[in-house]
PDB file of N, CA and C in Angstrom:
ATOM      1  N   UNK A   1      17.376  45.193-218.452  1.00  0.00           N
ATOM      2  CA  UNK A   1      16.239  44.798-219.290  1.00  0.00           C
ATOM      3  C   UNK A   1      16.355  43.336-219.702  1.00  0.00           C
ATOM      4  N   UNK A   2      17.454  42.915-219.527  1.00  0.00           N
ATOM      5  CA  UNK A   2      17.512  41.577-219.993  1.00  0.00           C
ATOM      6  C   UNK A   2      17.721  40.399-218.927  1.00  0.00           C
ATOM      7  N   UNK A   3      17.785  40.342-217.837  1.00  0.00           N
ATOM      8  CA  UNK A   3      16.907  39.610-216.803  1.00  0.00           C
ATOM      9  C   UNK A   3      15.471  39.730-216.761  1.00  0.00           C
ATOM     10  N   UNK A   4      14.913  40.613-217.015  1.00  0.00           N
ATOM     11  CA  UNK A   4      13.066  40.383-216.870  1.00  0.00           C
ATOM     12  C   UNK A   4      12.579  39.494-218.217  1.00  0.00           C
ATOM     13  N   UNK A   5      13.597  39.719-219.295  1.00  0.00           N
ATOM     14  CA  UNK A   5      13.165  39.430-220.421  1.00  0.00           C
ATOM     15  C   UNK A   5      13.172  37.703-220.297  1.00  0.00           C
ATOM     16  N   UNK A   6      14.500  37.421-219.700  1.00  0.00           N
ATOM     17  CA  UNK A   6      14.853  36.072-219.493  1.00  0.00           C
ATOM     18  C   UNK A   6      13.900  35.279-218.914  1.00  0.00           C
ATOM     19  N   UNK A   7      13.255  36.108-217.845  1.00  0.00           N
ATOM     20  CA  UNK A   7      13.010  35.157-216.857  1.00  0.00           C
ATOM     21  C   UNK A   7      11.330  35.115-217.275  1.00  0.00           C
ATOM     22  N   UNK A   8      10.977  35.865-218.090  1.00  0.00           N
ATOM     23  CA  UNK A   8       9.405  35.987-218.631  1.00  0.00           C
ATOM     24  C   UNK A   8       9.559  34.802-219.676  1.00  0.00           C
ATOM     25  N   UNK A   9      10.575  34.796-220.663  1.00  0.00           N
ATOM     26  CA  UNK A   9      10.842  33.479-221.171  1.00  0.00           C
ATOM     27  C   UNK A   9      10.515  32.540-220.842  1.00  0.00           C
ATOM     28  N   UNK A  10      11.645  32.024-219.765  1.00  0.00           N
ATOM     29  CA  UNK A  10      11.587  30.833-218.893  1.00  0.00           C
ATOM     30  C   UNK A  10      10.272  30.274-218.692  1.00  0.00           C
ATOM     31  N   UNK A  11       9.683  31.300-218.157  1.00  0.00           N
ATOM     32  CA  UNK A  11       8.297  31.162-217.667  1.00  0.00           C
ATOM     33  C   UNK A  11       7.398  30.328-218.600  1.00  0.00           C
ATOM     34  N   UNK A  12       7.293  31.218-220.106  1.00  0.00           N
ATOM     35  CA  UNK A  12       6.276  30.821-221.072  1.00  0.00           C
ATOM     36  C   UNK A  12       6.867  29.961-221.217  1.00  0.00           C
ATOM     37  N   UNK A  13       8.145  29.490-221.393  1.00  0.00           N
ATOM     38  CA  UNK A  13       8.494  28.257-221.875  1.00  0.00           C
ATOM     39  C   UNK A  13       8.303  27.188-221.039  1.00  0.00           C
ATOM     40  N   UNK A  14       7.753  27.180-219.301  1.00  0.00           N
ATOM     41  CA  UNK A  14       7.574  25.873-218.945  1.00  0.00           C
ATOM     42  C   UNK A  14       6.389  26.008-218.854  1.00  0.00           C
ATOM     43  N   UNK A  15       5.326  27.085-218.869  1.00  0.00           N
ATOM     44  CA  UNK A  15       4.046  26.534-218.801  1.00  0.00           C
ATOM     45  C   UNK A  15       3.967  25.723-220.353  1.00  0.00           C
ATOM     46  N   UNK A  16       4.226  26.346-221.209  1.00  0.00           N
ATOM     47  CA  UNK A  16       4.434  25.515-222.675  1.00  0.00           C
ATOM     48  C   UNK A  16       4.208  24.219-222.556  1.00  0.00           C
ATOM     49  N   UNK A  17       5.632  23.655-221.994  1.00  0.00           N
ATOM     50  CA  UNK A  17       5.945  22.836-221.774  1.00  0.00           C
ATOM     51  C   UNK A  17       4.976  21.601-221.170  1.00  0.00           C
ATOM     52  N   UNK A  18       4.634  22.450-219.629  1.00  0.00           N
ATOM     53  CA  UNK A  18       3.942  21.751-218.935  1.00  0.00           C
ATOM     54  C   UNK A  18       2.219  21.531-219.689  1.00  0.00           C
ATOM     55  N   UNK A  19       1.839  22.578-220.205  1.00  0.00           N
ATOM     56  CA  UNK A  19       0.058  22.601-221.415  1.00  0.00           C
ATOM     57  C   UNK A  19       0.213  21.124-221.830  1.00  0.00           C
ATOM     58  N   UNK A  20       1.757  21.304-223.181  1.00  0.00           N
ATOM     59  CA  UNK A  20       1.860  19.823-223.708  1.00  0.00           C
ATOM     60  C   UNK A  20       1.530  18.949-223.290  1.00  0.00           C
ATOM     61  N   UNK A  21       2.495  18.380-222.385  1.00  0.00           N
ATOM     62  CA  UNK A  21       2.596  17.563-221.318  1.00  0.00           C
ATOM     63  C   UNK A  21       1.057  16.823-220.905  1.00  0.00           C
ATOM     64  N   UNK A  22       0.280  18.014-220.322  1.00  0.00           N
ATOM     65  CA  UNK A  22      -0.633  17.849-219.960  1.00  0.00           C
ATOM     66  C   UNK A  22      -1.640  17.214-220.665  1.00  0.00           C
ATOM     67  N   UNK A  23      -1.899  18.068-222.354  1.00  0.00           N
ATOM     68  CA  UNK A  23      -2.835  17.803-223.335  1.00  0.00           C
ATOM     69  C   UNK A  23      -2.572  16.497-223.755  1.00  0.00           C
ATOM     70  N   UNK A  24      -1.019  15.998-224.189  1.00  0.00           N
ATOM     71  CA  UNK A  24      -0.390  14.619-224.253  1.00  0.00           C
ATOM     72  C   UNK A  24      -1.273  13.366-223.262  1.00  0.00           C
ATOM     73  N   UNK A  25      -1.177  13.667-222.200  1.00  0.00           N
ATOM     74  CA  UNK A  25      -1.671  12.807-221.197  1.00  0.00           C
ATOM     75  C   UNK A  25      -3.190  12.186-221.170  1.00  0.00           C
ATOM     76  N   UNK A  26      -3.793  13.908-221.571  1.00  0.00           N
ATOM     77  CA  UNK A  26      -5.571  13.649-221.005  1.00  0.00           C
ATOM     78  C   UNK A  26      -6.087  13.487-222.505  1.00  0.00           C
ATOM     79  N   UNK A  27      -5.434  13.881-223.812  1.00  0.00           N
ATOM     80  CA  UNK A  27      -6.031  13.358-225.446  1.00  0.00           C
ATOM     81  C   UNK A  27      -4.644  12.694-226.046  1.00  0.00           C
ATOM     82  N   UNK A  28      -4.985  11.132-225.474  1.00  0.00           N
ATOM     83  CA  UNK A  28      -4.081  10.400-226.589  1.00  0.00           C
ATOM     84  C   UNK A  28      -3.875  10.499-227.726  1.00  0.00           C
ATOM     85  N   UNK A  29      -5.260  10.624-228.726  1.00  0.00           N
ATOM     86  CA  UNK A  29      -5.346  10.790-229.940  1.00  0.00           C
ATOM     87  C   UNK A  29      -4.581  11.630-230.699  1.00  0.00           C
ATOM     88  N   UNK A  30      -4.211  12.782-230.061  1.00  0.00           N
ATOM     89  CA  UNK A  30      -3.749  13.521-230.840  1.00  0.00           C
ATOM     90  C   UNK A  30      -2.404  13.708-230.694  1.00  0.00           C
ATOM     91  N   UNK A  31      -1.662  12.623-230.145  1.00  0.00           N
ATOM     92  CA  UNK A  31      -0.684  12.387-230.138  1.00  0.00           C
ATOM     93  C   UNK A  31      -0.120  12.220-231.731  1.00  0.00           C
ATOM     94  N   UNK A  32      -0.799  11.326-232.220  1.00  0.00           N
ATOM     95  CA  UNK A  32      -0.616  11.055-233.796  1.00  0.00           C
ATOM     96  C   UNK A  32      -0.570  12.067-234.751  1.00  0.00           C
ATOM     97  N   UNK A  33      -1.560  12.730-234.651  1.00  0.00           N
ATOM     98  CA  UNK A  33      -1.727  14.025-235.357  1.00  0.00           C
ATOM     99  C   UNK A  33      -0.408  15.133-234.841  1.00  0.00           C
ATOM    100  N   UNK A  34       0.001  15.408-233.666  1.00  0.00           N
ATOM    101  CA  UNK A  34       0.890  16.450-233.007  1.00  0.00           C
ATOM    102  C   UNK A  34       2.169  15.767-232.991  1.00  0.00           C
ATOM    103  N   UNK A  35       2.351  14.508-233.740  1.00  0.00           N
ATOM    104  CA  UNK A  35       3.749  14.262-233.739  1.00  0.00           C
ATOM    105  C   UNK A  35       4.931  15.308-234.553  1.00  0.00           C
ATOM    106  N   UNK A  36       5.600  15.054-234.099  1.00  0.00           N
ATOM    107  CA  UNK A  36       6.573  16.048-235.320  1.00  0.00           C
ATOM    108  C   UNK A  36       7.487  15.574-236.147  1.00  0.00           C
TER     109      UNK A  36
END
């Protein structure tokens, strides 16, 4: 059970990743606002 769990992780965590990434790129603006 804990390989499927892992690897479903992984997963959400690079589309995550990659959304950011993405939203970062195509709305500068809200770079300012989404800082942390």
């Amino acid at each position: 059970m804990f390989w499927p769990g892992l690897a479903l992780f992984i997963t959400v965590m690079a589309f995550n990743m990659v959304g950011d990434a993405l939203r970062d790129r195509l709305d500068p603006h809200l770079i300012a606002e989404h800082a942390h």
